[in-house]
PDB file of N, CA and C in Angstrom:
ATOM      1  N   UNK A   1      80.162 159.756  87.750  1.00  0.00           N
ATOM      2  CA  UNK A   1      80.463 159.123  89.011  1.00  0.00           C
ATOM      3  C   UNK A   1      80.001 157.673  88.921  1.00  0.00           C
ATOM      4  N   UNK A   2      80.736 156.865  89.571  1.00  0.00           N
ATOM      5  CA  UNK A   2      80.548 155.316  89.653  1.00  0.00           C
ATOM      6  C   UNK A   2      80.996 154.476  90.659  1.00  0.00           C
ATOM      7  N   UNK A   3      80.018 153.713  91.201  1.00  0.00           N
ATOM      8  CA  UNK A   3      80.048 152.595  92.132  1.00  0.00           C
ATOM      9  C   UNK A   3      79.889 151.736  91.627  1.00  0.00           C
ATOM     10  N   UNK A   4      80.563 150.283  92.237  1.00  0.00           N
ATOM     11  CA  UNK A   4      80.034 149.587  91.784  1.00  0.00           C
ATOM     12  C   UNK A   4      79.614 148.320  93.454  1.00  0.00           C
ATOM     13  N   UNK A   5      78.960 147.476  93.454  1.00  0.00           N
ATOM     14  CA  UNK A   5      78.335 146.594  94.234  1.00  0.00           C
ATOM     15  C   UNK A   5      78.243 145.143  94.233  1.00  0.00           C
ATOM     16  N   UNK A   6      79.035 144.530  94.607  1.00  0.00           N
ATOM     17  CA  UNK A   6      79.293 143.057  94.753  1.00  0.00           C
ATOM     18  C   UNK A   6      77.834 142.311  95.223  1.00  0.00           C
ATOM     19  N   UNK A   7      77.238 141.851  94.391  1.00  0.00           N
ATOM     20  CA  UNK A   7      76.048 141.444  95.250  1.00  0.00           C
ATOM     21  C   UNK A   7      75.608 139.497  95.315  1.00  0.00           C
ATOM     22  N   UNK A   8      75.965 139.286  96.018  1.00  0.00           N
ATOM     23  CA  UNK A   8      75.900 138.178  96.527  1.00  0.00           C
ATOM     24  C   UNK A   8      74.316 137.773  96.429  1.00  0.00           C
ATOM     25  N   UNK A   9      73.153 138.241  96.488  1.00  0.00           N
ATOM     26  CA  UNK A   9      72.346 137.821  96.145  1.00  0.00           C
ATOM     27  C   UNK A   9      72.196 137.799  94.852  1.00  0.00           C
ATOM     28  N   UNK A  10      72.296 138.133  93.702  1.00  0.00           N
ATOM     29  CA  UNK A  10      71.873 138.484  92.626  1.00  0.00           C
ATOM     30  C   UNK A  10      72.974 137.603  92.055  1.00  0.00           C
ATOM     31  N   UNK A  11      74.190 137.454  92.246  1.00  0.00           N
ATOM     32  CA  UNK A  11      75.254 136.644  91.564  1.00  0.00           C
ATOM     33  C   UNK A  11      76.364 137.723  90.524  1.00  0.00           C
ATOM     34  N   UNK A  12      75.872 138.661  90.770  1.00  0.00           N
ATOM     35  CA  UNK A  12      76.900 140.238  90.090  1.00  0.00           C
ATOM     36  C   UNK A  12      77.015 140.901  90.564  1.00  0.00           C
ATOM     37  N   UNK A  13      78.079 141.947  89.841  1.00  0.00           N
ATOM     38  CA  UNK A  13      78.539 143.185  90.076  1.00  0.00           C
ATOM     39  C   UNK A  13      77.707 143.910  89.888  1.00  0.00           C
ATOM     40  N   UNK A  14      77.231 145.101  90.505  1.00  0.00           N
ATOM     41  CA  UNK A  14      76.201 145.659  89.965  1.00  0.00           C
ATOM     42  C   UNK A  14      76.855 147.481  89.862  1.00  0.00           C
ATOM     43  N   UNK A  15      76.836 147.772  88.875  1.00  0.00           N
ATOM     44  CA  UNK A  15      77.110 149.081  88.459  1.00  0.00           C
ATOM     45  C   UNK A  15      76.360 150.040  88.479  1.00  0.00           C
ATOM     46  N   UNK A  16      76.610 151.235  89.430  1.00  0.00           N
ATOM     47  CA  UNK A  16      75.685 152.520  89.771  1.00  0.00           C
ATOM     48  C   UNK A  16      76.615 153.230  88.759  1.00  0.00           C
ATOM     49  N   UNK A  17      75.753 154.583  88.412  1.00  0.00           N
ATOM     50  CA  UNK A  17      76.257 155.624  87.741  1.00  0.00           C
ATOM     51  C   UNK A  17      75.686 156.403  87.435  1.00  0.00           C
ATOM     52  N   UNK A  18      75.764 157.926  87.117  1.00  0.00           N
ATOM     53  CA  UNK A  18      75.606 159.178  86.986  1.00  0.00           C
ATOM     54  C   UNK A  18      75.965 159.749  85.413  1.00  0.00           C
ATOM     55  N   UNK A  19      75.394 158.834  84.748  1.00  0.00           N
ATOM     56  CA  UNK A  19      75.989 159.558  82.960  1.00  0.00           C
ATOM     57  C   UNK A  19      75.763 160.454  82.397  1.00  0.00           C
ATOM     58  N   UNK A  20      74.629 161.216  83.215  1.00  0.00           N
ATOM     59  CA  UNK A  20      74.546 162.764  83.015  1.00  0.00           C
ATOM     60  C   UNK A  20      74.997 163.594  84.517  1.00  0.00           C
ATOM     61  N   UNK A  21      74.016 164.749  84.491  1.00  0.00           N
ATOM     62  CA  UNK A  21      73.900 165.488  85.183  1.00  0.00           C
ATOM     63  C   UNK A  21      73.409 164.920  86.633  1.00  0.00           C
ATOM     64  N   UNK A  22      72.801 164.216  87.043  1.00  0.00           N
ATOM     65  CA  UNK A  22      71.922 164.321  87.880  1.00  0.00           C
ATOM     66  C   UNK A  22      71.064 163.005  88.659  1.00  0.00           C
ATOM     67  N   UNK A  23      70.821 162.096  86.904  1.00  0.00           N
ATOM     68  CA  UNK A  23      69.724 160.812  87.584  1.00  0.00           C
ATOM     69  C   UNK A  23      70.685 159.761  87.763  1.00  0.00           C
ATOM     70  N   UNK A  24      70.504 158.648  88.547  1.00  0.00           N
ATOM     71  CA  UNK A  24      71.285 157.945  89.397  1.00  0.00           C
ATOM     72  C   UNK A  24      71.038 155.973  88.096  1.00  0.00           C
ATOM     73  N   UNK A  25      72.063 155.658  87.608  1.00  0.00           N
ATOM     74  CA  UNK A  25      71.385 154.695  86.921  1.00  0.00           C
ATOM     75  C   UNK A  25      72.102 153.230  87.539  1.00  0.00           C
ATOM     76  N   UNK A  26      71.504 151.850  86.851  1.00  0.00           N
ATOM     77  CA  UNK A  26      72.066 150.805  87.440  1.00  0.00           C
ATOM     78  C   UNK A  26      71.945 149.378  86.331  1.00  0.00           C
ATOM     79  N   UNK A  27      72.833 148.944  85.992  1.00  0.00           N
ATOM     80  CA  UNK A  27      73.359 147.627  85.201  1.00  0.00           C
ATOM     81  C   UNK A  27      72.420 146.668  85.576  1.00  0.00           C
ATOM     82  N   UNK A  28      71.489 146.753  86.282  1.00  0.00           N
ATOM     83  CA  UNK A  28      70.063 145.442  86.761  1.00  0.00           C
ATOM     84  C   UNK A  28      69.837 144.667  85.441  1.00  0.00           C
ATOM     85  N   UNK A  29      69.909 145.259  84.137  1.00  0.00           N
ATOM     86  CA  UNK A  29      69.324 144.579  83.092  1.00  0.00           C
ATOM     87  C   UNK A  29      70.793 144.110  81.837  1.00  0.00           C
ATOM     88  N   UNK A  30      71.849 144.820  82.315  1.00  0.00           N
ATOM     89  CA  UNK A  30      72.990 143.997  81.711  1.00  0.00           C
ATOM     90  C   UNK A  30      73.428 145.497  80.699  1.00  0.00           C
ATOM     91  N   UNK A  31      72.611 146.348  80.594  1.00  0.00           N
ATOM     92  CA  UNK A  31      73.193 147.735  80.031  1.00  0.00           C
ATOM     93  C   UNK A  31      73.656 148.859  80.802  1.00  0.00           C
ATOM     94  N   UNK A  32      74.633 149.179  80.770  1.00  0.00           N
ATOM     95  CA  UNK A  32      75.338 150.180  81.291  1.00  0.00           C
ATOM     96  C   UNK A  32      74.808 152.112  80.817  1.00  0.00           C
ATOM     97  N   UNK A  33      74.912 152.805  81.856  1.00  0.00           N
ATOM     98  CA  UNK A  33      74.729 154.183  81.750  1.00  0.00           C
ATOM     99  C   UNK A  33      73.011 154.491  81.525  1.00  0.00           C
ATOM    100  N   UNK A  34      73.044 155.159  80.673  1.00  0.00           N
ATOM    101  CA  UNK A  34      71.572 155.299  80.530  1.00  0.00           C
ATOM    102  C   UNK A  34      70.591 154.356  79.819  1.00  0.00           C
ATOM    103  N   UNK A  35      71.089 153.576  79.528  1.00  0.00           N
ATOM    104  CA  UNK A  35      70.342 152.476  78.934  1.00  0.00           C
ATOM    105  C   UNK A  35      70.497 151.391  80.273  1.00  0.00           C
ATOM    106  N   UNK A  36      70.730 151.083  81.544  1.00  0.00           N
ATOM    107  CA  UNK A  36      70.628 150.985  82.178  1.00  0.00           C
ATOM    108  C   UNK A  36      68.782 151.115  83.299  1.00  0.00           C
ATOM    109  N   UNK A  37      68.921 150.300  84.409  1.00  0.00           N
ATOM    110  CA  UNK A  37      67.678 150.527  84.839  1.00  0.00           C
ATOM    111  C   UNK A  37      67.571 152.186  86.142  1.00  0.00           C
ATOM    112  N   UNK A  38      66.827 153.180  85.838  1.00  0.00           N
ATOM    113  CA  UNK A  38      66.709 154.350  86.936  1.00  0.00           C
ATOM    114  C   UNK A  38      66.066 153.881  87.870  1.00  0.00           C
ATOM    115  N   UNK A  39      67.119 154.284  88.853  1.00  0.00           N
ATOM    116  CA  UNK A  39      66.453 154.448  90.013  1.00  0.00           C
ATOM    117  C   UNK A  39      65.796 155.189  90.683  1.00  0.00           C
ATOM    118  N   UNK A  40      64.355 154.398  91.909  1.00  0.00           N
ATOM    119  CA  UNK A  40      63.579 155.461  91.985  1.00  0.00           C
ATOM    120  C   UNK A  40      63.733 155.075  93.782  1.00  0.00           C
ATOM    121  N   UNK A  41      62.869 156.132  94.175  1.00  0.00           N
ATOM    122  CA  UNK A  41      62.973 155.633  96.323  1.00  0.00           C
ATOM    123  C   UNK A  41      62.531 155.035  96.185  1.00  0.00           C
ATOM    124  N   UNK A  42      62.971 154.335  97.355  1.00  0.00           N
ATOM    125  CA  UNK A  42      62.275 153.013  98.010  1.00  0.00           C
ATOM    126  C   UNK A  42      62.662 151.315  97.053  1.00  0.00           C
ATOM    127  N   UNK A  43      64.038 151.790  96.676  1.00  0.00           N
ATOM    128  CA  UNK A  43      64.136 150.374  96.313  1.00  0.00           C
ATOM    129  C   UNK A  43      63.410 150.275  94.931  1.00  0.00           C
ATOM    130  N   UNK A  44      62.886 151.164  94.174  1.00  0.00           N
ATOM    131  CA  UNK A  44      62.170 150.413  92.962  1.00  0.00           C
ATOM    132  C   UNK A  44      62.610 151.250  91.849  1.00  0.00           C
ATOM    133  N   UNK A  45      62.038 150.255  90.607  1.00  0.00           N
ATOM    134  CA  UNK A  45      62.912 150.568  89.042  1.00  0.00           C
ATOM    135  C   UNK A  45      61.493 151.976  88.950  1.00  0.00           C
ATOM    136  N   UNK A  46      60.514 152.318  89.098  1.00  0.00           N
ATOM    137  CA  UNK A  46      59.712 153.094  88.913  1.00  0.00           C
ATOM    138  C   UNK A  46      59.074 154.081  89.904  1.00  0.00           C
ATOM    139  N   UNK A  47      58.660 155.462  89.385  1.00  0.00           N
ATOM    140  CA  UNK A  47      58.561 156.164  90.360  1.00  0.00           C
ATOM    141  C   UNK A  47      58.997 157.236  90.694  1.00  0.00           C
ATOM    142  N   UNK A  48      59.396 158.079  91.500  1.00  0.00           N
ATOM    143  CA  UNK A  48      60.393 159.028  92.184  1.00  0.00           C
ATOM    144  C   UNK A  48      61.413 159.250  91.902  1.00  0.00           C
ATOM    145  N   UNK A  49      62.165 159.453  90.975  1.00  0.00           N
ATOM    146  CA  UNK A  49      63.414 159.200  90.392  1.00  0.00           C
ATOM    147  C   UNK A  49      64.257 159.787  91.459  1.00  0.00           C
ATOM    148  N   UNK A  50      65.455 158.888  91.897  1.00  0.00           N
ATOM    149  CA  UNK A  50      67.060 159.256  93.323  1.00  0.00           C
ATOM    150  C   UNK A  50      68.054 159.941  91.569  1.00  0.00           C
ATOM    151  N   UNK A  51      68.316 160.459  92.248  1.00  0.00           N
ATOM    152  CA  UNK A  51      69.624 161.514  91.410  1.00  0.00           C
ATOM    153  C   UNK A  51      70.890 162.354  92.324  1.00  0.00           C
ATOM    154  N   UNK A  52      71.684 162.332  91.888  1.00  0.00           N
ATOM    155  CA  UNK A  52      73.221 163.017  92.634  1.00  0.00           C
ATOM    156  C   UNK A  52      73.717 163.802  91.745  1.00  0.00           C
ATOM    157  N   UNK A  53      74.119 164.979  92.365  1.00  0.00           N
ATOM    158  CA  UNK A  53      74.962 166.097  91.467  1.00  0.00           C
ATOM    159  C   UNK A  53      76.209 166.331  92.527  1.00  0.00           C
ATOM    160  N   UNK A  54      76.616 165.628  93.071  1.00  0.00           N
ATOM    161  CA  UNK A  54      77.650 166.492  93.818  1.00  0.00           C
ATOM    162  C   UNK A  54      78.787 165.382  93.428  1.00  0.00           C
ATOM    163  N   UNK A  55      79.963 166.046  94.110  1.00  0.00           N
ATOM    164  CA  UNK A  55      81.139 164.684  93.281  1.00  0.00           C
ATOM    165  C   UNK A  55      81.614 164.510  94.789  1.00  0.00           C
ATOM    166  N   UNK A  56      81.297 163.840  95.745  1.00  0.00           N
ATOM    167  CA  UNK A  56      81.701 162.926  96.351  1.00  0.00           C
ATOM    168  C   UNK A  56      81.615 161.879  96.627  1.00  0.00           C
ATOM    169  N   UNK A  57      82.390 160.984  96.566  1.00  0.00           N
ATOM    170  CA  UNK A  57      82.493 159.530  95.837  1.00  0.00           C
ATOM    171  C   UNK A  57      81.920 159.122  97.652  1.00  0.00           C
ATOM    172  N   UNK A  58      82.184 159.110  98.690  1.00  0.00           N
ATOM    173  CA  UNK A  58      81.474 158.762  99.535  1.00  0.00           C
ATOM    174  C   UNK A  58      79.928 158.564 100.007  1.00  0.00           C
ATOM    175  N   UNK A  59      79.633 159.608  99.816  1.00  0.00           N
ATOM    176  CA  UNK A  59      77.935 160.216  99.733  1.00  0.00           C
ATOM    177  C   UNK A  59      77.332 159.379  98.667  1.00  0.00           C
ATOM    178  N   UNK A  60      77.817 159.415  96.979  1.00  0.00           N
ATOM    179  CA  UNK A  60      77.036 158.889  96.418  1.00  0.00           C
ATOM    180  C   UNK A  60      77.101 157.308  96.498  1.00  0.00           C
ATOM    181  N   UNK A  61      78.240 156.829  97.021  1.00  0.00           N
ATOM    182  CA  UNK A  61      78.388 155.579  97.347  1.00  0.00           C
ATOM    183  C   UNK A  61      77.311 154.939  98.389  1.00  0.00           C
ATOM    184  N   UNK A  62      77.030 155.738  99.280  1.00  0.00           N
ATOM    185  CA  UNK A  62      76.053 156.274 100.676  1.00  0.00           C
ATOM    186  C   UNK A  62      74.520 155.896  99.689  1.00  0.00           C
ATOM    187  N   UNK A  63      74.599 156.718  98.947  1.00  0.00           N
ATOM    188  CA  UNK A  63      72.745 156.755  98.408  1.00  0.00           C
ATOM    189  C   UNK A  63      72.787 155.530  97.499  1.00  0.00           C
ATOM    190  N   UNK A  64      73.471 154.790  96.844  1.00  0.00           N
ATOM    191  CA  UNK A  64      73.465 153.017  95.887  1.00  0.00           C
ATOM    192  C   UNK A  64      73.583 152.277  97.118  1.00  0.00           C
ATOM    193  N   UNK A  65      73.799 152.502  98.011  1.00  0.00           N
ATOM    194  CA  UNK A  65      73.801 151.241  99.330  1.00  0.00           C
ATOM    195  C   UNK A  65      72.580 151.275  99.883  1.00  0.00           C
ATOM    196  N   UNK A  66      71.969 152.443  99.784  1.00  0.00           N
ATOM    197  CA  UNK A  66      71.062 152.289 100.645  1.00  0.00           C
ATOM    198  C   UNK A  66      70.117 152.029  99.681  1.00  0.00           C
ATOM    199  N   UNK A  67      69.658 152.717  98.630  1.00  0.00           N
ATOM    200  CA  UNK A  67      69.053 152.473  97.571  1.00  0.00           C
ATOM    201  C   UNK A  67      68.861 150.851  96.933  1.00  0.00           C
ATOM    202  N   UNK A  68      70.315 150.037  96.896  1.00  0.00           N
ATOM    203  CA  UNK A  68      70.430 148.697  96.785  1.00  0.00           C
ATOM    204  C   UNK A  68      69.838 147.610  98.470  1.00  0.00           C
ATOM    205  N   UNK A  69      69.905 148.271  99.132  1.00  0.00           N
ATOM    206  CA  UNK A  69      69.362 147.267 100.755  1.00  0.00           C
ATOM    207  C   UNK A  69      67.981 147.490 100.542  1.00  0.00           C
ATOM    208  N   UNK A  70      67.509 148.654  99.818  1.00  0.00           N
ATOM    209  CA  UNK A  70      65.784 148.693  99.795  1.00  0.00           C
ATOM    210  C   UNK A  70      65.728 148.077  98.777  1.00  0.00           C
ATOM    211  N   UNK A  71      65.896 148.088  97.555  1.00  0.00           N
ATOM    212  CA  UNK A  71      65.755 147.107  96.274  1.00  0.00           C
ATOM    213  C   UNK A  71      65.707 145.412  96.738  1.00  0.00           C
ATOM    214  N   UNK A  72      66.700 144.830  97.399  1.00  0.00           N
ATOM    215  CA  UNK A  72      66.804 143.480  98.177  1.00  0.00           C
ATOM    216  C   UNK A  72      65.646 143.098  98.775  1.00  0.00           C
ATOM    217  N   UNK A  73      64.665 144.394  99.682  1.00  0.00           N
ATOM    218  CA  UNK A  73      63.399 143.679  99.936  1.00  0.00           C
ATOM    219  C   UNK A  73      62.286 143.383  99.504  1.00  0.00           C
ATOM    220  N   UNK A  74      62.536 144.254  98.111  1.00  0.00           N
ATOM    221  CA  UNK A  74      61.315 144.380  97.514  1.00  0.00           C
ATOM    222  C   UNK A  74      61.401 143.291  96.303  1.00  0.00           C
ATOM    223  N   UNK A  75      62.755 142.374  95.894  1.00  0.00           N
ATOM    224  CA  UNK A  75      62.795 141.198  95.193  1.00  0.00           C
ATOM    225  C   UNK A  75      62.600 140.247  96.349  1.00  0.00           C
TER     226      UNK A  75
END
């Protein structure tokens, strides 16, 4: 599964994704899939790891938005 996020602060696209089963990853560092940075709650690269198993492209679109508006406050 994949989102991706226009981000006007940062100056990129920012790419969510699911390259396995379960943990939720993100293009923050310029690598894609699991070499990519995990995401954790609350907006941060460490921690609690956020993960999705279900395939609706809405919902998981739902958890990188919100996941990305908490990341924004904590840079």
């Amino acid at each position: 599964m994949i989102h991706t996020i226009k981000s006007r602060t940062l100056g990129k696209e920012i790419v969510f994704s699911v390259p396995g089963k379960y943990y939720i990853f993100a293009d923050l560092n310029g690598m894609s899939g699991t070499l990519g940075k995990q995401l954790c709650k609350g907006g941060k690269l460490w921690g609690a790891t956020l993960g999705y198993s279900g395939n609706d492209q809405k919902e998981f679109a739902a958890i990188c938005k919100r996941w990305y508006n908490s990341f924004l406050k904590t840079i």
